[in-house]
N, C-alpha and C. Protein backbone atom coordinates (compact mmCIF):
# COMPACT_ATOMS: atom_id res chain seq x y z
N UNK A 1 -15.64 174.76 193.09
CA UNK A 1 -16.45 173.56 193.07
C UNK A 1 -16.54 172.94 194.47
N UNK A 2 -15.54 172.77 195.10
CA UNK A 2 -15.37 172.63 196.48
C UNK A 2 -16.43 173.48 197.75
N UNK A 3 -16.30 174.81 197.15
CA UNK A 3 -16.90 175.58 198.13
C UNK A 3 -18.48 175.19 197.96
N UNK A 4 -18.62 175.02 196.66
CA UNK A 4 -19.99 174.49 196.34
C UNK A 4 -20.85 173.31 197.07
N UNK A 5 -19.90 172.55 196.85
CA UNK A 5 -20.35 170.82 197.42
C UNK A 5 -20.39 171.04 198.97
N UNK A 6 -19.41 172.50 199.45
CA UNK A 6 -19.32 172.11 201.00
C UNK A 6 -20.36 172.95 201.12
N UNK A 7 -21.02 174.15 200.86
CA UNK A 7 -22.66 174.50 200.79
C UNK A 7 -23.48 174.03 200.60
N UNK A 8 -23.76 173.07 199.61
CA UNK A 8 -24.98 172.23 199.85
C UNK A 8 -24.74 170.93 200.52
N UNK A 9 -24.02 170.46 200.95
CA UNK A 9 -23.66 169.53 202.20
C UNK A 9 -23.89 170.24 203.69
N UNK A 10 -23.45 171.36 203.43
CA UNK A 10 -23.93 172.10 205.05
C UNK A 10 -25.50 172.60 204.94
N UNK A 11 -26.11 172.85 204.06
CA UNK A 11 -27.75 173.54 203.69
C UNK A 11 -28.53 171.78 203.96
N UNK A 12 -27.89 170.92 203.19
CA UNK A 12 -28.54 169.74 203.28
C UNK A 12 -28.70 169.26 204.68
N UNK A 13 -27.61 169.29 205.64
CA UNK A 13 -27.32 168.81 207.26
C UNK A 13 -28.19 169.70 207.89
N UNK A 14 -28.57 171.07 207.87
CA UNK A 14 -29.20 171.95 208.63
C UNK A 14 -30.78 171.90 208.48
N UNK A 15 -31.20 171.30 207.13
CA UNK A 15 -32.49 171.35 206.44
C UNK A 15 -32.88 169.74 207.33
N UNK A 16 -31.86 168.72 206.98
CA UNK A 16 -32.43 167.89 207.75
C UNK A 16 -32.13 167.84 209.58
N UNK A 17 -31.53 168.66 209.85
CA UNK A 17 -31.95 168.81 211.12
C UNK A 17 -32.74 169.67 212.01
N UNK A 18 -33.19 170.44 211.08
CA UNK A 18 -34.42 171.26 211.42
C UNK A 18 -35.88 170.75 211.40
N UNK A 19 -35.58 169.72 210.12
CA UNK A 19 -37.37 169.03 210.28
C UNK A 19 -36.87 167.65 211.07
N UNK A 20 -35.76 167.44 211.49
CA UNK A 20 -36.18 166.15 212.02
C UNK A 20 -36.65 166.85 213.96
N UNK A 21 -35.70 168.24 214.25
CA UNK A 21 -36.22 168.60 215.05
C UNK A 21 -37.59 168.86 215.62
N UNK A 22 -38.26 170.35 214.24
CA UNK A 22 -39.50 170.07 213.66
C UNK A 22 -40.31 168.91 214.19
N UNK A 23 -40.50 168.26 213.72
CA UNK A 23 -40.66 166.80 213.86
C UNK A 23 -40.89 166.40 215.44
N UNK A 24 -40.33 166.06 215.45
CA UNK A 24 -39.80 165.53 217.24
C UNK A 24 -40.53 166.43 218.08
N UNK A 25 -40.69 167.86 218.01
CA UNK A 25 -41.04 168.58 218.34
C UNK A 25 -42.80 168.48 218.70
N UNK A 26 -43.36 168.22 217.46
CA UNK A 26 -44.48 168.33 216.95
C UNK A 26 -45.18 167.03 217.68
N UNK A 27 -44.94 165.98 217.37
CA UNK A 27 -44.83 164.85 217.70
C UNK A 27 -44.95 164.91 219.49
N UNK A 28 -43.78 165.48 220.20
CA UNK A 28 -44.21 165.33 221.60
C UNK A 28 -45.20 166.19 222.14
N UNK A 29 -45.32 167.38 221.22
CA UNK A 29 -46.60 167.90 221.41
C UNK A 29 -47.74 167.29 221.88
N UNK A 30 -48.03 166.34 220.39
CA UNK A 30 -49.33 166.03 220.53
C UNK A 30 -49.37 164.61 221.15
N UNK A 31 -48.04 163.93 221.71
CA UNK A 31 -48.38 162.91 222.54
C UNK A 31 -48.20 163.57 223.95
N UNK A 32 -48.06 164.77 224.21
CA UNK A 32 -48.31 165.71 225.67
C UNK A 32 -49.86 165.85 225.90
N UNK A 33 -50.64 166.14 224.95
CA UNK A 33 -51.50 166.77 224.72
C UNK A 33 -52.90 164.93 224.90
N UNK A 34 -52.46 163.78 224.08
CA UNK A 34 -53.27 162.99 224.64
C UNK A 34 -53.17 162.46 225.48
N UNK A 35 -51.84 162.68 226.28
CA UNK A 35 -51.74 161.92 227.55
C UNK A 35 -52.90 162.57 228.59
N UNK A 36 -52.54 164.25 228.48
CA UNK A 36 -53.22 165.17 229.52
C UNK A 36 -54.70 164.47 229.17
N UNK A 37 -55.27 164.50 227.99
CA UNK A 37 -56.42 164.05 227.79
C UNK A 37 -56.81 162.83 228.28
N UNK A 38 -56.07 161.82 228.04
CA UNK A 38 -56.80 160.82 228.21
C UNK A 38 -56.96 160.57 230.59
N UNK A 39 -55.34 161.15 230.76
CA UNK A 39 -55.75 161.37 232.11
C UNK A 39 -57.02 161.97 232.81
N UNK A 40 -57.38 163.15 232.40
CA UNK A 40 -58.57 163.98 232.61
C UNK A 40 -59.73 162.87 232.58
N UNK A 41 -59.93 162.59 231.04
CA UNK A 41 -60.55 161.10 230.92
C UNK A 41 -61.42 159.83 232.02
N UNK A 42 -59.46 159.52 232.70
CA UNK A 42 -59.52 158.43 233.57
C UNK A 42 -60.35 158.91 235.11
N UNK A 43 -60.02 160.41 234.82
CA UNK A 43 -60.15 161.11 236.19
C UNK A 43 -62.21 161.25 236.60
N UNK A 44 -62.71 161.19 235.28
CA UNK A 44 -64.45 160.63 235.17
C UNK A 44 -64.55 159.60 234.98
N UNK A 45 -64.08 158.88 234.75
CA UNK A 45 -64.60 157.99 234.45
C UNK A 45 -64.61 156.75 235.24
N UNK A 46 -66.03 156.39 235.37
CA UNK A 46 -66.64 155.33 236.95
C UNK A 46 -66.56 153.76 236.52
N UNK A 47 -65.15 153.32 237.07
CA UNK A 47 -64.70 152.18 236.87
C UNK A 47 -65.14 150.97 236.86
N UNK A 48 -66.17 151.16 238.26
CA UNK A 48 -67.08 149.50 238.67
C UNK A 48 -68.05 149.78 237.33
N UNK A 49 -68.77 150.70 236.78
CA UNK A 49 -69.93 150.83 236.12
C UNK A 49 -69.02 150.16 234.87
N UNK A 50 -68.12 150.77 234.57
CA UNK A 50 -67.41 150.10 233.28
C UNK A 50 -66.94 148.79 233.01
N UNK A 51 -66.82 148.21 234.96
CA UNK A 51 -66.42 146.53 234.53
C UNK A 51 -67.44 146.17 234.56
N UNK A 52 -68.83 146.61 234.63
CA UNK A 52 -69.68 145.50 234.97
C UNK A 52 -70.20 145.81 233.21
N UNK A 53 -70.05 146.49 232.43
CA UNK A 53 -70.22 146.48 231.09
C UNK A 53 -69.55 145.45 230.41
N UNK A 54 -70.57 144.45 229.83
CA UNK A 54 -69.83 143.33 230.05
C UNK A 54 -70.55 142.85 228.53
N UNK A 55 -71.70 143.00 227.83
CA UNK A 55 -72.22 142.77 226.77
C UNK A 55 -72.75 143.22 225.49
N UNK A 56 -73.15 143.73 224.76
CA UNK A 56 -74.17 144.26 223.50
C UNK A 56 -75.21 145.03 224.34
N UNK A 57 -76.36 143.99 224.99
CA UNK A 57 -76.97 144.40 225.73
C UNK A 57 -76.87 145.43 226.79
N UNK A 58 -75.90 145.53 227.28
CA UNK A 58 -75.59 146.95 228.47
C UNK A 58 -75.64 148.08 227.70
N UNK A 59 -75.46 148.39 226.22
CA UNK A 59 -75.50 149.43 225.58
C UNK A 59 -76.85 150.14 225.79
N UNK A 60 -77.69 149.50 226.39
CA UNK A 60 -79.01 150.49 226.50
C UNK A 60 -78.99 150.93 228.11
N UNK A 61 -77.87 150.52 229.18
CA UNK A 61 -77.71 151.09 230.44
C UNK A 61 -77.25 152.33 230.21
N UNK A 62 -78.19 153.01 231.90
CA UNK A 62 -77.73 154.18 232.40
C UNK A 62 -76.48 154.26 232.29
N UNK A 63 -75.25 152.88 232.88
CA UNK A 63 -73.61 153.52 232.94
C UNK A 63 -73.32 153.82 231.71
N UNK A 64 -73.76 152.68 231.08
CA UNK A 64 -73.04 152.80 229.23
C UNK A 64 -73.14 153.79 228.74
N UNK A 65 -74.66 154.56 228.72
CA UNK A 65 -75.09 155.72 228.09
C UNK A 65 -73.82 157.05 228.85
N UNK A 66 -73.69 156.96 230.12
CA UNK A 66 -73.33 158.31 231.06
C UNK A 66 -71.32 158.31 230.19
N UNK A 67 -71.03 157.14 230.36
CA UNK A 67 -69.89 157.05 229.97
C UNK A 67 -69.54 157.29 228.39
N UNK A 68 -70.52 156.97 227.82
CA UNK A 68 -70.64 157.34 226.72
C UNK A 68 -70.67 159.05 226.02
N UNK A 69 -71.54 159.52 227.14
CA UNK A 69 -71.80 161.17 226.43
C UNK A 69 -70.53 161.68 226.99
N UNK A 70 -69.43 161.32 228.06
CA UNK A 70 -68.79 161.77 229.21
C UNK A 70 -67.39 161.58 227.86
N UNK A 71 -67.16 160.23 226.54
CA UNK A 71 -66.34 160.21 225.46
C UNK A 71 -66.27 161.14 224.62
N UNK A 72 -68.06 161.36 224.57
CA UNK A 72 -68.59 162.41 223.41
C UNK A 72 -68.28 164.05 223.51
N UNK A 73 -68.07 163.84 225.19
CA UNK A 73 -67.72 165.33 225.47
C UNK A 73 -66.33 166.01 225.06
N UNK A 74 -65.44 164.92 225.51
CA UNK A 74 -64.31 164.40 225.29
C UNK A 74 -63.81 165.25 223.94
N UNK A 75 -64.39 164.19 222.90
CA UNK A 75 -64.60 164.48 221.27
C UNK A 75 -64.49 165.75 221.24
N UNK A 76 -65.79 166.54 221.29
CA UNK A 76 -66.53 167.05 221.40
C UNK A 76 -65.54 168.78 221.19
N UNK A 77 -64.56 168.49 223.23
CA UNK A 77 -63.49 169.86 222.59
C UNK A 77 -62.69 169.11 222.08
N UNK A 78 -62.32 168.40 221.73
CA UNK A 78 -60.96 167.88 220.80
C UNK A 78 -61.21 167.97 219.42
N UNK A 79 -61.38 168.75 218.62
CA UNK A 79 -61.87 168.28 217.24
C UNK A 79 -60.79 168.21 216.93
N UNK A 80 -59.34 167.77 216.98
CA UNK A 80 -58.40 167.12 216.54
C UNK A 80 -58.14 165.82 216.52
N UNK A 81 -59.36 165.21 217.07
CA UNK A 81 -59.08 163.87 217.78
C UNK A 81 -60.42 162.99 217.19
N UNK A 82 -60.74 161.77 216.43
CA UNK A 82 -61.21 161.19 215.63
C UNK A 82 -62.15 160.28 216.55
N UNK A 83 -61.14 159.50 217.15
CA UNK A 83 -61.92 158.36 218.00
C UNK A 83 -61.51 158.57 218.99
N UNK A 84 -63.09 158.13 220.35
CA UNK A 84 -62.83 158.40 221.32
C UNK A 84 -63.31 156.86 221.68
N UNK A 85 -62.67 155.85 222.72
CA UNK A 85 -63.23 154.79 223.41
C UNK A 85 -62.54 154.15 224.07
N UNK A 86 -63.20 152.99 224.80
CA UNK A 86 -62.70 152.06 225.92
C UNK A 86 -62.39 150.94 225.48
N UNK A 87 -61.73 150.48 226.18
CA UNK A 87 -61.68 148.89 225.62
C UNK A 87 -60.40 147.72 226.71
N UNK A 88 -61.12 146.91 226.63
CA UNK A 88 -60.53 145.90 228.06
C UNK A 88 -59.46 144.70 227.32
N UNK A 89 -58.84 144.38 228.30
CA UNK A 89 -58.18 143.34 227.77
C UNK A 89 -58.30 142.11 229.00
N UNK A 90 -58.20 141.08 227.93
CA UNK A 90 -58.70 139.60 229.25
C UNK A 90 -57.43 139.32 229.22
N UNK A 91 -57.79 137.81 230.07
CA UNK A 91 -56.54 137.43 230.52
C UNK A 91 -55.18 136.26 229.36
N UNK A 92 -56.45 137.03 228.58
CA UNK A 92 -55.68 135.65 227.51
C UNK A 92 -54.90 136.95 226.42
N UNK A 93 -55.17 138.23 226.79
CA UNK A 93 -54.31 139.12 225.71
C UNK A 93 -55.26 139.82 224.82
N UNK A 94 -56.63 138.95 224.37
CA UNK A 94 -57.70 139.73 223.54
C UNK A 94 -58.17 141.23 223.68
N UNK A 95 -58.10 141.66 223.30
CA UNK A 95 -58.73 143.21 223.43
C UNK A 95 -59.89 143.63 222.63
N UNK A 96 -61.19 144.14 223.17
CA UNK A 96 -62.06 144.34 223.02
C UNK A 96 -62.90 145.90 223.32
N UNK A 97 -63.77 145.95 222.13
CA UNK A 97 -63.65 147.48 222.65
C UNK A 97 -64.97 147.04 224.24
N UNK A 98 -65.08 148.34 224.44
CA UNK A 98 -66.17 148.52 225.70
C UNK A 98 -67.10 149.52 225.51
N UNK A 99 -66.91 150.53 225.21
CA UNK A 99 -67.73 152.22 225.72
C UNK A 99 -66.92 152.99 223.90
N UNK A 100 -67.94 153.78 223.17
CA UNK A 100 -67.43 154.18 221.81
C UNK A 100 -68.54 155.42 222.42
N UNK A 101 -67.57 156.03 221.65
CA UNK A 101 -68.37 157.53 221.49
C UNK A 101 -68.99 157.85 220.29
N UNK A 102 -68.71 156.81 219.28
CA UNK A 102 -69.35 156.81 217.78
C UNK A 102 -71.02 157.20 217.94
N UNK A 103 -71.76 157.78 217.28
CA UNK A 103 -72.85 157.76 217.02
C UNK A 103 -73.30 156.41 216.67
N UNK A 104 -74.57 155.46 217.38
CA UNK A 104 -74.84 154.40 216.99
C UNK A 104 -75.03 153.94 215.81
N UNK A 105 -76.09 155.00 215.11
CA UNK A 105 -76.00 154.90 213.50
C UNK A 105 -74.86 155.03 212.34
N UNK A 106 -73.85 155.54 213.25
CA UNK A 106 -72.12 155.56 212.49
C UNK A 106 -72.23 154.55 211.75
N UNK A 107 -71.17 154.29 210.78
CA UNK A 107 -70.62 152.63 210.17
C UNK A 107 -69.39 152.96 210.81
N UNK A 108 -68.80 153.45 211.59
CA UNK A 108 -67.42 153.33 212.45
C UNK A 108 -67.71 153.02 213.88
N UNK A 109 -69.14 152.92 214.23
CA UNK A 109 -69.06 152.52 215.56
C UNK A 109 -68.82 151.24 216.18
N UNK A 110 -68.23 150.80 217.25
CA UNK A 110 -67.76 149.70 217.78
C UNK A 110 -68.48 148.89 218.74
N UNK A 111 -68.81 148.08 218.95
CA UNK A 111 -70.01 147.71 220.20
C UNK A 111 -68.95 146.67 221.10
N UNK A 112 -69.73 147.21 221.98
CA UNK A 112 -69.08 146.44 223.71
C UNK A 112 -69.13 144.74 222.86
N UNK A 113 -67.70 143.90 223.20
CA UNK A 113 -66.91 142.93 222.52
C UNK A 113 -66.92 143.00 221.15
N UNK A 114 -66.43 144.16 220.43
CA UNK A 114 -65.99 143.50 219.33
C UNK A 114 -64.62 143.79 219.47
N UNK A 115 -63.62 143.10 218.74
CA UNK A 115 -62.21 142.90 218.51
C UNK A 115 -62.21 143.93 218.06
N UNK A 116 -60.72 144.50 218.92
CA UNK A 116 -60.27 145.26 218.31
C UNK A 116 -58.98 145.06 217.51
N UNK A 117 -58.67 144.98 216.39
CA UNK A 117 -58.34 144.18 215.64
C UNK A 117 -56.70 145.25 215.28
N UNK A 118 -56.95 145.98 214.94
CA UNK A 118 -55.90 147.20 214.66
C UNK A 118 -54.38 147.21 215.93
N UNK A 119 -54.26 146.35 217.19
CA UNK A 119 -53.38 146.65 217.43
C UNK A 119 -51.86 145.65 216.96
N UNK A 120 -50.98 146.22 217.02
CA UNK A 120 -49.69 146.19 217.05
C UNK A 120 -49.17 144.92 217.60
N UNK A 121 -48.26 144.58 217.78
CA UNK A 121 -47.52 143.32 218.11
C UNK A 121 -46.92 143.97 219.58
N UNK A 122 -46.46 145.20 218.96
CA UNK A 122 -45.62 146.13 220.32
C UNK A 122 -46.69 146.55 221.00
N UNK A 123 -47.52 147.46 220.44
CA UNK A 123 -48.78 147.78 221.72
C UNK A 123 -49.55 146.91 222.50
N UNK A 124 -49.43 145.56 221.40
CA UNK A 124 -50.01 144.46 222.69
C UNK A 124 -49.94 144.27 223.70
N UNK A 125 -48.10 144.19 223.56
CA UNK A 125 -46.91 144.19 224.80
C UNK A 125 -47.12 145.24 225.71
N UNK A 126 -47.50 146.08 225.14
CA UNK A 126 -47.35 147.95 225.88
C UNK A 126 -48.78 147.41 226.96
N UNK A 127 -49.37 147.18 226.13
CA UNK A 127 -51.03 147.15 227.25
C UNK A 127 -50.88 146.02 227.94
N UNK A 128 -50.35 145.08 228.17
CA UNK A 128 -50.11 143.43 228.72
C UNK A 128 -49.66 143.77 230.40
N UNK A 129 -48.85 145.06 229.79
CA UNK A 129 -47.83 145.68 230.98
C UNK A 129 -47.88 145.80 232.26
């Protein structure tokens, strides 16, 4: 009975340390994988054109549009990857998107100032940084 309990106590310790490895594993993968991305990203993408995106209205500019297909491309090889976009933060902490790669006719697309509403208490902090 002994030998028993000490086999599935050792099967149980190895099972959970294989998926928590697993896991961990998987996980830095794919936060390796959007970092590289989103760097590549930063590496096109034309900064003054993006601060001066500033309204609803800029959505029919040359920058908006260029930065836009430049998300879509993005997308585009990533089909692991859902949403692609920009988004600024003022000085008061608000965050707003900027540049969406959504199709306009989407119901998921985002337009230059709307709230972005979905972050975190901690990622606030993270982007404040």
């Amino acid at each position: 009975m002994a030998f028993a309990i000490t086999v599935l106590l050792t099967s149980g310790f190895i099972g959970f340390s294989t998926f928590y490895a697993t896991r961990s594993f998987i996980r830095d993968g794919i936060r390796q994988r959007l970092e590289n991305i989103t760097a590549l990203a930063i590496a096109n993408l034309d900064t003054q054109a993006h601060a001066r995106i500033r309204n609803r209205t800029d959505e029919s500019s040359e920058p908006y549009q260029r930065i836009k297909r430049s998300l879509q491309q993005i997308r585009a090889v990533s089909r692991d990857i859902r949403f692609v976009y920009t988004y600024r933060i003022d000085a008061n902490g608000k965050i707003t998107f900027v540049v969406d790669a959504e199709d306009a006719n989407s119901p998921d697309v985002s337009h230059v100032g709307d709230d972005f509403p979905e972050t975190s208490p901690l990622a606030r902090t993270i982007y404040l940084r």
